[in-house]
C-alpha atoms as a PDB file:
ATOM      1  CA  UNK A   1      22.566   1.665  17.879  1.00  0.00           C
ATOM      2  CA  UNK A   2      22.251   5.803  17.458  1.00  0.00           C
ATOM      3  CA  UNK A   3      22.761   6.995  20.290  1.00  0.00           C
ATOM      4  CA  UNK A   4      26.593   6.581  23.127  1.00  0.00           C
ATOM      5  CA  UNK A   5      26.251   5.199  26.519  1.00  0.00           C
ATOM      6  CA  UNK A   6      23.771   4.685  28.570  1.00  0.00           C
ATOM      7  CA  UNK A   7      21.242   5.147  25.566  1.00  0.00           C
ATOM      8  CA  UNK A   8      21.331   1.430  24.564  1.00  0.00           C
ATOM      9  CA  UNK A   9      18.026   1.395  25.732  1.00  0.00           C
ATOM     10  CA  UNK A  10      17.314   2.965  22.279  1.00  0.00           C
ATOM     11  CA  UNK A  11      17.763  -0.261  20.408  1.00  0.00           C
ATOM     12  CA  UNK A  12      15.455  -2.088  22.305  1.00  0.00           C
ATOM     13  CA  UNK A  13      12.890  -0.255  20.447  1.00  0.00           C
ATOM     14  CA  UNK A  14      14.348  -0.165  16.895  1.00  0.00           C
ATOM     15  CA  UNK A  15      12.643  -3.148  16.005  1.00  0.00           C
ATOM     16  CA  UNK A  16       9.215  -0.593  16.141  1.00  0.00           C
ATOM     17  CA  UNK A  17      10.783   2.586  14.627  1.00  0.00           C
ATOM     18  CA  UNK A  18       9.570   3.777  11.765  1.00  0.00           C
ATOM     19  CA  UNK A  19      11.836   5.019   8.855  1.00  0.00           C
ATOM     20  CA  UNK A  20      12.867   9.033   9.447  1.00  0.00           C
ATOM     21  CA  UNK A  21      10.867  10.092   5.843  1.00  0.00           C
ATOM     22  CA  UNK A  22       8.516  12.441   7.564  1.00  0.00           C
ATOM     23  CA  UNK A  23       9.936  15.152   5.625  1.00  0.00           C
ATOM     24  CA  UNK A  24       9.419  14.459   2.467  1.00  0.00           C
ATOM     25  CA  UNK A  25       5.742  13.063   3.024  1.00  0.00           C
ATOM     26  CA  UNK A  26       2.447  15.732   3.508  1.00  0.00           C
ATOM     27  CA  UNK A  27       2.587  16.506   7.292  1.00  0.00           C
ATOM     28  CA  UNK A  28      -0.564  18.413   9.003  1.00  0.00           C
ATOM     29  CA  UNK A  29       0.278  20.152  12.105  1.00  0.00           C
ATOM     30  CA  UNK A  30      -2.323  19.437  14.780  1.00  0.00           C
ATOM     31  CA  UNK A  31      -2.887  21.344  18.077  1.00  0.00           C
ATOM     32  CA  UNK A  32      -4.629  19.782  21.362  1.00  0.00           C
ATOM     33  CA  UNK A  33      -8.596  21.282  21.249  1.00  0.00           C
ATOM     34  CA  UNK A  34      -9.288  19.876  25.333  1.00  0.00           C
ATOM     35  CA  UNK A  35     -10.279  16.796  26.407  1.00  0.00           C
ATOM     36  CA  UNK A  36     -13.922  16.189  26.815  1.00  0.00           C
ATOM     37  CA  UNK A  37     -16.300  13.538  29.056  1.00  0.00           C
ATOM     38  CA  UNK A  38     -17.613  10.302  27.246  1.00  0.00           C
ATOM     39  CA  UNK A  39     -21.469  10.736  26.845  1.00  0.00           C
ATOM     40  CA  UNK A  40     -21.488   6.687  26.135  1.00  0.00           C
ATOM     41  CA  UNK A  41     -18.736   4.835  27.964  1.00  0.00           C
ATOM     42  CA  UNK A  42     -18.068   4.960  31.601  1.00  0.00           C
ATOM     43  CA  UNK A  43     -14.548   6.178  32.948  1.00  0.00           C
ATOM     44  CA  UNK A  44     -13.519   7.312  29.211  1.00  0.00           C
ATOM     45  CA  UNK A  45     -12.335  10.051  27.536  1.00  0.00           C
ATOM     46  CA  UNK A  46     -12.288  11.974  24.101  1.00  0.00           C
ATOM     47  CA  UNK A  47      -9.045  13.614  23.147  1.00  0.00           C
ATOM     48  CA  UNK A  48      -9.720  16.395  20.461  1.00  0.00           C
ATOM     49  CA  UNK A  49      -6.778  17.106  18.134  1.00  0.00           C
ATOM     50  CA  UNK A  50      -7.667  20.266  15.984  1.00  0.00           C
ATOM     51  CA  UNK A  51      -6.602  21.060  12.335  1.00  0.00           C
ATOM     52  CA  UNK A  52      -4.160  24.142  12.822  1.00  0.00           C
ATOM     53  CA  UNK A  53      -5.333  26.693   9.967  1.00  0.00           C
ATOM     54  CA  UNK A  54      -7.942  23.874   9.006  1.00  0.00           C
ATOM     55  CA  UNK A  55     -11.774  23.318  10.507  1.00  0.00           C
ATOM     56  CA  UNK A  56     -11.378  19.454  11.381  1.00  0.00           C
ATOM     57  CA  UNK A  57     -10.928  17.482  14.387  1.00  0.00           C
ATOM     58  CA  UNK A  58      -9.448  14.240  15.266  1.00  0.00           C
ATOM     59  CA  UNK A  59     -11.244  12.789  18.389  1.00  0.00           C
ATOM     60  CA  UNK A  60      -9.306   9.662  20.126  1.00  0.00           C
ATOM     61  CA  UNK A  61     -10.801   7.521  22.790  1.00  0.00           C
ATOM     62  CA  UNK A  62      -8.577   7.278  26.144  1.00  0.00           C
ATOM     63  CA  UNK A  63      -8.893   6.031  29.463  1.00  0.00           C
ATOM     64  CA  UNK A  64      -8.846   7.970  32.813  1.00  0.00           C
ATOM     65  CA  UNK A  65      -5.409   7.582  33.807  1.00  0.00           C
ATOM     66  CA  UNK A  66      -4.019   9.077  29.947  1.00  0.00           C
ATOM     67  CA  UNK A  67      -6.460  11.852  30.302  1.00  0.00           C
ATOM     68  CA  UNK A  68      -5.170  12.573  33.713  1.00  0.00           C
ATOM     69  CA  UNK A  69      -1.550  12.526  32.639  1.00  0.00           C
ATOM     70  CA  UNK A  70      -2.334  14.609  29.811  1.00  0.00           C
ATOM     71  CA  UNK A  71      -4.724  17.023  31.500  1.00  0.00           C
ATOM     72  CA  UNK A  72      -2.208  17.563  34.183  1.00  0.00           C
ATOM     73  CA  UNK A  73       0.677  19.050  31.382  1.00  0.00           C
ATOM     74  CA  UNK A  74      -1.803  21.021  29.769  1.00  0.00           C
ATOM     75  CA  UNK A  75      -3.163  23.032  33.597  1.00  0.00           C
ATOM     76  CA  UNK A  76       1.090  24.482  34.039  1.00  0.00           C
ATOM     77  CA  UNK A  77       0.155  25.544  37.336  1.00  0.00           C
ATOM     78  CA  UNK A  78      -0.609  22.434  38.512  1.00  0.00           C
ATOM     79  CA  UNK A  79       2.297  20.271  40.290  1.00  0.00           C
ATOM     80  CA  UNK A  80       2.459  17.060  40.926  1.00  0.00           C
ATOM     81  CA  UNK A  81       4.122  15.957  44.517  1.00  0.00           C
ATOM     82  CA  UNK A  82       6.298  13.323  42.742  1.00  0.00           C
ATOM     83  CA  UNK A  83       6.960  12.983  39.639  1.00  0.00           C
ATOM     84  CA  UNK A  84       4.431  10.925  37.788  1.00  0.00           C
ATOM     85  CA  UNK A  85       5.693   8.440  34.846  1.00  0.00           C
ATOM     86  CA  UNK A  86       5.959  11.185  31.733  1.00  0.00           C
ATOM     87  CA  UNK A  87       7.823  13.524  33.713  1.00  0.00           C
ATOM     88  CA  UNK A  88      10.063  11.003  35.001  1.00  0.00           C
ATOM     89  CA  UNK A  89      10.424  10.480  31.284  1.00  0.00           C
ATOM     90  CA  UNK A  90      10.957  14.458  30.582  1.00  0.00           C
ATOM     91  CA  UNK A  91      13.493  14.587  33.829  1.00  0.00           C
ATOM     92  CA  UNK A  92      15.454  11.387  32.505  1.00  0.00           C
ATOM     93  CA  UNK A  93      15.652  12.741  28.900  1.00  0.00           C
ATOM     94  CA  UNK A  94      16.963  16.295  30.497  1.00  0.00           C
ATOM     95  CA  UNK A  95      19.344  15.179  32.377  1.00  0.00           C
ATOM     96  CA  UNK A  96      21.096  13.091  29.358  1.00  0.00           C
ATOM     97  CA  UNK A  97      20.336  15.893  26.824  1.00  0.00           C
ATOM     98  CA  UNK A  98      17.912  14.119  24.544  1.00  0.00           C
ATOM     99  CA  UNK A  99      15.274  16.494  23.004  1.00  0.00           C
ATOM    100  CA  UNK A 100      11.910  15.185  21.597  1.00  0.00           C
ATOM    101  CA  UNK A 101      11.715  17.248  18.336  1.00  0.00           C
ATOM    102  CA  UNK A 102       7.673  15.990  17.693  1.00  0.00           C
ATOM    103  CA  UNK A 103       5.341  13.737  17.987  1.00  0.00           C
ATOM    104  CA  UNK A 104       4.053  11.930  14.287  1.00  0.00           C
ATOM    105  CA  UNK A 105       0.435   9.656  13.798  1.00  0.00           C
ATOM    106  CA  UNK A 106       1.986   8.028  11.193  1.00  0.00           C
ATOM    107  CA  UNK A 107      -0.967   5.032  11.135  1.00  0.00           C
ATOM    108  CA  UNK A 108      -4.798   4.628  11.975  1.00  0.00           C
ATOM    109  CA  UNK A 109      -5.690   0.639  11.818  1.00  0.00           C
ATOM    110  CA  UNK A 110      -9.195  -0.738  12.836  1.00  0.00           C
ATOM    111  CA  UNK A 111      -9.965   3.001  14.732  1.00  0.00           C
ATOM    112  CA  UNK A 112      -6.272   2.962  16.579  1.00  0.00           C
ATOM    113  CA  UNK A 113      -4.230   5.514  15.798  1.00  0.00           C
ATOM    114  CA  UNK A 114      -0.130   4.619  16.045  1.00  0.00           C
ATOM    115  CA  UNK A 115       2.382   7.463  16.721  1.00  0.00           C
ATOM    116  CA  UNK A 116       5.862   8.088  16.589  1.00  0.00           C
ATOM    117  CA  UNK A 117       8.243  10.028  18.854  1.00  0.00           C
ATOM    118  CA  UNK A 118      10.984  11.634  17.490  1.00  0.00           C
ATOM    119  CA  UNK A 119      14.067  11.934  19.675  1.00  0.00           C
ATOM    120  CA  UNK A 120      17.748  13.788  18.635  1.00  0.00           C
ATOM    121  CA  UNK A 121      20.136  13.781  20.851  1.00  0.00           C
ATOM    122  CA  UNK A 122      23.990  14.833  19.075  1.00  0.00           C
ATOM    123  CA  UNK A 123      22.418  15.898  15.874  1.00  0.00           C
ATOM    124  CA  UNK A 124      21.059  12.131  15.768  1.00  0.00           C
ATOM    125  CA  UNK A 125      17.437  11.704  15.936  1.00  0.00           C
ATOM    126  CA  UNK A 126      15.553   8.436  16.309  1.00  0.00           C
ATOM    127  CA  UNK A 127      11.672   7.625  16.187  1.00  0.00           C
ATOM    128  CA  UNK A 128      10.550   5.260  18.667  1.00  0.00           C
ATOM    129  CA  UNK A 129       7.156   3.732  18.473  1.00  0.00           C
ATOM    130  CA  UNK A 130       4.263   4.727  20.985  1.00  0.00           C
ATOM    131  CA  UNK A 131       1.228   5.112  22.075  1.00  0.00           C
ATOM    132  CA  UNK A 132      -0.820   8.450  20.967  1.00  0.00           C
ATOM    133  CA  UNK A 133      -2.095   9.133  24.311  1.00  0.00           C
ATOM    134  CA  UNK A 134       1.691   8.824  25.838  1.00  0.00           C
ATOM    135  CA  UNK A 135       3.201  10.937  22.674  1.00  0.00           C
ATOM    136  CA  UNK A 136       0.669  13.146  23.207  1.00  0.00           C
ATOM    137  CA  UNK A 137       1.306  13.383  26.785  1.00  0.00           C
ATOM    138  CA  UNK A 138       5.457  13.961  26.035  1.00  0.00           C
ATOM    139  CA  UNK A 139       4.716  16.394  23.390  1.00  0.00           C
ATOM    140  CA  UNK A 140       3.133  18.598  26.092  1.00  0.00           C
ATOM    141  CA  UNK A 141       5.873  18.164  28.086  1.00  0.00           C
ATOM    142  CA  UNK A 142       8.622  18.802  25.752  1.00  0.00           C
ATOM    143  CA  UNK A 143       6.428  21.999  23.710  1.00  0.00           C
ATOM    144  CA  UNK A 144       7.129  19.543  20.851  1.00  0.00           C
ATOM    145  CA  UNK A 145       4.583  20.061  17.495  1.00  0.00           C
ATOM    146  CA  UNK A 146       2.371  17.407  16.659  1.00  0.00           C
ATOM    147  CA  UNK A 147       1.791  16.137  13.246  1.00  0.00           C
ATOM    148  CA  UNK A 148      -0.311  13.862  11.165  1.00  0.00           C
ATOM    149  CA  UNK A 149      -0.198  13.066   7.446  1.00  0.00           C
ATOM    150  CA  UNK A 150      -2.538  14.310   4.889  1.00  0.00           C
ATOM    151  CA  UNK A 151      -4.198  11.092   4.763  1.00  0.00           C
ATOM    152  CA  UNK A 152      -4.900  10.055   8.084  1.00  0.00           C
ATOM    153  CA  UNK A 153      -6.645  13.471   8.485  1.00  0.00           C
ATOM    154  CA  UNK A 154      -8.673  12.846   5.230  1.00  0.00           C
ATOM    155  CA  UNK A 155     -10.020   9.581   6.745  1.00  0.00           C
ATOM    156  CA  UNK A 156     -10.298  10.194  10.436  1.00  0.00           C
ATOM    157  CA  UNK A 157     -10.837  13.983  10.857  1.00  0.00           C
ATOM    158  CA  UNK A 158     -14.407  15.318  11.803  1.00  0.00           C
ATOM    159  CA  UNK A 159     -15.453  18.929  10.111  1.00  0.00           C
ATOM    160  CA  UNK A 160     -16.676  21.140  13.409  1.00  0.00           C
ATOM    161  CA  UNK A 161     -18.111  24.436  12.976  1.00  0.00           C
ATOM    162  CA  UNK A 162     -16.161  27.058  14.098  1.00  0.00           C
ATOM    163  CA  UNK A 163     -18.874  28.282  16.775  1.00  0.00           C
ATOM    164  CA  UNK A 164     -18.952  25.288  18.434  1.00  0.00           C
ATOM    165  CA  UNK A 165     -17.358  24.017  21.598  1.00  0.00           C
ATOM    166  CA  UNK A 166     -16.124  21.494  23.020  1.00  0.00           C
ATOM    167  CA  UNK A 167     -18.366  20.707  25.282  1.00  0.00           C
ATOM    168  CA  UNK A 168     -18.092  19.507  28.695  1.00  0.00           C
ATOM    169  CA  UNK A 169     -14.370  20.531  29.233  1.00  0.00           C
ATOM    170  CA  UNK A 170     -12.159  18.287  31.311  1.00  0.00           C
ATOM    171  CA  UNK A 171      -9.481  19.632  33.747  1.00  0.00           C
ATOM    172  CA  UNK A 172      -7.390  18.039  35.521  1.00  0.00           C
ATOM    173  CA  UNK A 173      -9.323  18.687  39.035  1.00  0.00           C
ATOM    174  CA  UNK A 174     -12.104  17.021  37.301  1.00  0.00           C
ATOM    175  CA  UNK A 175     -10.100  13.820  37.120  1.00  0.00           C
ATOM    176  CA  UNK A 176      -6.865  14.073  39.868  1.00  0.00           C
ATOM    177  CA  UNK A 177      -8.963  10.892  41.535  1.00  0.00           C
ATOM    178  CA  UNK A 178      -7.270   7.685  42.554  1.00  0.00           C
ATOM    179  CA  UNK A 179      -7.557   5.416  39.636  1.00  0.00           C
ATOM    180  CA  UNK A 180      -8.289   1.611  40.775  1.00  0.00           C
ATOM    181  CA  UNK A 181      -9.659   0.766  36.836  1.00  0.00           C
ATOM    182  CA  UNK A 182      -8.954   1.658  33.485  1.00  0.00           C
ATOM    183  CA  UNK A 183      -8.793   0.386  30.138  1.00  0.00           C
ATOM    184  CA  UNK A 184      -6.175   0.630  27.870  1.00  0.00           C
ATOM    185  CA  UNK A 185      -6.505   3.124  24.537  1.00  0.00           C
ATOM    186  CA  UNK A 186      -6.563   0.319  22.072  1.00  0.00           C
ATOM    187  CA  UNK A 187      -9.006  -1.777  23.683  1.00  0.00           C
ATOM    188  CA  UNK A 188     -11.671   0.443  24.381  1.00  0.00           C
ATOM    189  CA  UNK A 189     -11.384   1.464  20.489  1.00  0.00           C
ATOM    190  CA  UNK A 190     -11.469  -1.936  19.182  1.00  0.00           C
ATOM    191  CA  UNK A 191     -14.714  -2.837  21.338  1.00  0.00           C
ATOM    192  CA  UNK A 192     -17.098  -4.411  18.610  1.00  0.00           C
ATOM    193  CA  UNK A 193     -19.029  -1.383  16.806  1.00  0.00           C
ATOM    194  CA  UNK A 194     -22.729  -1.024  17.751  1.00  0.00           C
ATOM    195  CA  UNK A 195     -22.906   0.761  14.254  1.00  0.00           C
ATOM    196  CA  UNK A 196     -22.283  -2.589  12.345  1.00  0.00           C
ATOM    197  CA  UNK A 197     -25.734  -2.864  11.164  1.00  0.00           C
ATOM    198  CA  UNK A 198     -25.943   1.236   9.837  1.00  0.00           C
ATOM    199  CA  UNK A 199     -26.111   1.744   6.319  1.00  0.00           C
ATOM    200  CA  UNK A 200     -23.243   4.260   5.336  1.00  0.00           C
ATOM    201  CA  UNK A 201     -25.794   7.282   4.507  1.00  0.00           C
ATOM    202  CA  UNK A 202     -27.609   6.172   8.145  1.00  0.00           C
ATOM    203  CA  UNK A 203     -23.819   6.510   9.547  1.00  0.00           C
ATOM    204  CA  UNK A 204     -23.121  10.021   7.778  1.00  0.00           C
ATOM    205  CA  UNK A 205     -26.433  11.318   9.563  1.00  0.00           C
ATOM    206  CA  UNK A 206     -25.318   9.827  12.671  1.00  0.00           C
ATOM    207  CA  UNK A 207     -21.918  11.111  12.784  1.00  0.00           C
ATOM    208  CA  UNK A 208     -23.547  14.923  12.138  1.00  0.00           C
ATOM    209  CA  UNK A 209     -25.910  14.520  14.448  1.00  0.00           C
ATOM    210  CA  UNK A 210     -22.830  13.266  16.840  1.00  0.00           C
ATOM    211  CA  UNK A 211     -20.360  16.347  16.183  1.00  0.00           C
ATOM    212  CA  UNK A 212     -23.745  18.667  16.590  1.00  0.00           C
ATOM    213  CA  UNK A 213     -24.075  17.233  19.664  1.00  0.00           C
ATOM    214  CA  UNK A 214     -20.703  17.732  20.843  1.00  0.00           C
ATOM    215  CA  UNK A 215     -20.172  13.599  21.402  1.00  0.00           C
ATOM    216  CA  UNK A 216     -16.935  13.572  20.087  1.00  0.00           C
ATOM    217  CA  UNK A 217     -16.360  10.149  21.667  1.00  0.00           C
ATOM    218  CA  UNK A 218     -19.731   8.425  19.319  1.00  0.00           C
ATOM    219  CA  UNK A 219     -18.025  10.696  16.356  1.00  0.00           C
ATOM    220  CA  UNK A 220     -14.695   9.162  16.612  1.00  0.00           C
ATOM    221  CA  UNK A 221     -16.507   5.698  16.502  1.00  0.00           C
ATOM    222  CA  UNK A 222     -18.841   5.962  13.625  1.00  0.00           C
ATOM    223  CA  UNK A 223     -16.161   7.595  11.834  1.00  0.00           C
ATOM    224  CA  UNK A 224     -14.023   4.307  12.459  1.00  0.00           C
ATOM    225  CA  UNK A 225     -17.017   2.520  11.596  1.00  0.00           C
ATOM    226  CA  UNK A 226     -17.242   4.500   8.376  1.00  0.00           C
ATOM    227  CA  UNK A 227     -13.399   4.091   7.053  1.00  0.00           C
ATOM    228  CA  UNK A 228     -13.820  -0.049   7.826  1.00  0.00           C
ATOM    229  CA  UNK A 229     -16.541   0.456   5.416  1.00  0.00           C
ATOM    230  CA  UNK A 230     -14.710   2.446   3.336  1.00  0.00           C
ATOM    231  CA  UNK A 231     -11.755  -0.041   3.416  1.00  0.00           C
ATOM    232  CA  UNK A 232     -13.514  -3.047   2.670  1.00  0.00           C
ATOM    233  CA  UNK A 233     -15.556  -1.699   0.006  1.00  0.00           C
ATOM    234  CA  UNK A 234     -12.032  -0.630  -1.770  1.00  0.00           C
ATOM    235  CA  UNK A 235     -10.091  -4.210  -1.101  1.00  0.00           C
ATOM    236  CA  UNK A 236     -13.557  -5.680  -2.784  1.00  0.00           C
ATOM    237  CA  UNK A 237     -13.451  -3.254  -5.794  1.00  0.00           C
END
């Protein structure tokens, strides 16, 4: 156990940490590009992480209520009445000194991206395992950087011309609606690709006709599409 007192809660989750090597590995630092409408699923969202000092994007799937909660940090002059479950988190951690230093998507498995946040409280730090759309959501709320390695950005990232937009921008007015039905992050990106029958050049055309289009949500799944290919073509070689 790292951390005194009434941090025990800390070991619950060291079965899911990942070892604190980040520093001596190729980290990209990413910054948050908006949040756009799905063009192809109902109630979801596309997340766009940008390259900083680079042209590519990172587009993650989420559902309504983790665009909300992120949508909400990123509009400051927005408020909340009570204090919804992240700033609970960023009250709680405030109050008992713990800093969250940044946010690392250390892993991307069958199109799900798996992140890290990394907490220091005494000189101590600790990574604890999470979802991206929740680390995303604390790293907003903390001003803490976001990285990615070198190689999760080689497969996953999207080239977008600098001219472009985003699209059709989400705010948080756009989505501060009761939420009676979501799905979760992981399950909406593991929903059977409609791309399985694509040849790869047919899913290169696709996924620039996608990112010309601005549907960063039917990028982010050919491109998953693309690495399985990718992937199983190299465990076969």
């Amino acid at each position: 156990m790292k951390f005194k007192g009434l941090f025990y809660f800390i070991e619950v989750f060291e079965y899911s940490s990942i070892p604190l090597t980040f520093a001596s590995m190729s980290l990209i630092l990413l910054s948050i590009k908006g949040i756009s409408y799905s063009q192809t699923q109902n109630g979801a969202y596309a997340l766009v992480l940008n390259e900083v000092g680079g042209d590519r994007t990172i587009p993650i799937v989420i559902g309504a209520f983790e665009a909300q909660a992120i949508a909400i940090a990123m509009e400051k002059e927005i408020t909340p009445p009570r204090p919804l479950t992240h700033d609970l988190f960023k009250n709680f951690a405030d109050c008992f000194h713990i800093q969250l230093k940044k946010v690392l998507i250390h892993k991307l498995v069958d199109g799900v991206f798996y992140s890290s946040i990394v907490c220091e409280r005494d000189g101590i730090e600790e990574a604890i395992d999470a979802r991206t759309s929740d680390a995303i959501a604390l790293a907003l709320r903390f001003a803490a950087p976001i990285f990615t390695y070198k190689n999760i950005l080689d497969k996953a990232g999207v080239h977008l011309n600098p001219t472009q937009s985003l699209g059709d921008d989400v705010t948080a007015d756009d989505i501060l609606t009761p939420i009676t039905e979501f799905e979760e992050e992981e399950e909406m990106q593991a929903n059977e690709s409609i791309y399985t029958h694509y040849s790869i050049s047919e899913l290169y055309e696709s996924l620039d006709l996608a990112i010309t289009e601005e549907d960063y949500e039917k990028a982010a799944r050919i491109r998953d599409e693309i690495s399985n290919r990718e992937d199983q073509n190299l465990h076969q070689a």
